[in-house]
Protein backbone atom coordinates (compact mmCIF):
# COMPACT_ATOMS: atom_id res chain seq x y z
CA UNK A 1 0.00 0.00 0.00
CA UNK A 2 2.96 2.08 0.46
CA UNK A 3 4.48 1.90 -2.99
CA UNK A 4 0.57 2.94 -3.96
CA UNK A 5 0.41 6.28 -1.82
CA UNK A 6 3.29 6.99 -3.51
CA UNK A 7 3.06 6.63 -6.77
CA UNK A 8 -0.46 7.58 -6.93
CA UNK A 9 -1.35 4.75 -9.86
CA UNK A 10 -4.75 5.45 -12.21
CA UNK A 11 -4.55 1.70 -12.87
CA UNK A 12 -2.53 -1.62 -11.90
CA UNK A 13 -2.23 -4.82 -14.15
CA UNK A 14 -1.31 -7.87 -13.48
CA UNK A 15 -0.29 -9.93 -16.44
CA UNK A 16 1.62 -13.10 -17.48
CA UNK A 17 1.05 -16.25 -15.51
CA UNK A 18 -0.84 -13.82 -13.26
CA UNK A 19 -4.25 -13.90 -15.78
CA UNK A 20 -3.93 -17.58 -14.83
CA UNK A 21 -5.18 -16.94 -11.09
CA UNK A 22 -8.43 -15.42 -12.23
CA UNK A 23 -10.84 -13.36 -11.53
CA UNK A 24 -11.16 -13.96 -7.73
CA UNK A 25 -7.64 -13.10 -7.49
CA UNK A 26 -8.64 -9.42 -8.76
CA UNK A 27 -11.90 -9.47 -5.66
CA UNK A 28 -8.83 -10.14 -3.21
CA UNK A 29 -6.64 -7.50 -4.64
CA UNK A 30 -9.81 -5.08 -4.74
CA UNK A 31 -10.65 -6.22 -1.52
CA UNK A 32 -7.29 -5.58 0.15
CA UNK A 33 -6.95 -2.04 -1.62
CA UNK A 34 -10.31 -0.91 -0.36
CA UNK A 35 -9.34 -2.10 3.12
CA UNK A 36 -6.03 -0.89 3.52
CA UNK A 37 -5.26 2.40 1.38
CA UNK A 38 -6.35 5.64 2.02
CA UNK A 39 -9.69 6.30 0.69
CA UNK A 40 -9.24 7.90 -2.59
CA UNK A 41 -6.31 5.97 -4.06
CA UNK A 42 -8.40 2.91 -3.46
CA UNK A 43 -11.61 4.59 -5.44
CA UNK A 44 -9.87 5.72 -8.05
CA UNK A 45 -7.41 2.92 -8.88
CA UNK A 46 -8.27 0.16 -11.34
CA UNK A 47 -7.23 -3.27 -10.93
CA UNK A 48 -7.52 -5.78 -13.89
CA UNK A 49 -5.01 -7.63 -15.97
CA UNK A 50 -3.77 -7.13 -19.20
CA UNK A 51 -5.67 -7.82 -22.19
CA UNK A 52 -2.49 -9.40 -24.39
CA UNK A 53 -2.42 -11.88 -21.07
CA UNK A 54 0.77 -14.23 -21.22
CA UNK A 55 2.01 -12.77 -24.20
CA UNK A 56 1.86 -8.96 -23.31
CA UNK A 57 5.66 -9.71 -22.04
CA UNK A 58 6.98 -10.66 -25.50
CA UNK A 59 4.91 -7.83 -27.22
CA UNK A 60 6.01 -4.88 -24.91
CA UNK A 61 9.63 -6.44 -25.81
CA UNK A 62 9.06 -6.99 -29.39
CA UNK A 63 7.86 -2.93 -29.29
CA UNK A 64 10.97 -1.97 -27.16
CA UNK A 65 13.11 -3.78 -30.24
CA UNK A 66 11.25 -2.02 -32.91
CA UNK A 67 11.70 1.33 -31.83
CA UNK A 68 15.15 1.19 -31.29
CA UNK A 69 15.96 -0.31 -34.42
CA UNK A 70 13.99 2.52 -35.58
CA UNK A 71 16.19 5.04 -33.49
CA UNK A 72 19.01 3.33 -35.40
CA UNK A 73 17.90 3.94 -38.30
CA UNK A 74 17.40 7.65 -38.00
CA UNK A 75 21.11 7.92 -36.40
CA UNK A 76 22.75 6.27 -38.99
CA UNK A 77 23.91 3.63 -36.87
């Protein structure tokens, strides 16, 4: 809850082997956020996982490789 106070999220996702769990491992987080974090962190903040699920790894990676190639490119590199 600490880490959330300070960094004020608008939204935390879970993703990976996570999406596995389900959604009453979401309820739990939800659950735990409302109970422990000060009031409007815990009504503002979205929990939910990622919509790529397990793969959202190797696409945020595949992205990250793109655009530097990209940058590369540009630099004459």
């Amino acid at each position: 809850m600490n880490m959330m106070h300070i960094i004020d999220p608008d939204m935390i996702v879970f993703a990976g082997g996570m999406v596995a769990a389900g959604d009453g491992f979401l309820e739990r987080i939800r659950h735990h956020i409302c109970r422990l974090a000060f009031p409007v962190p815990a009504e503002k903040t979205i929990v939910c996982y990622a919509k790529l699920g397990n793969d959202a790894g190797f696409i945020g990676a595949a992205a990250c490789a793109r655009q530097l190639y990209y940058q590369l490119q540009l630099n004459g590199s």
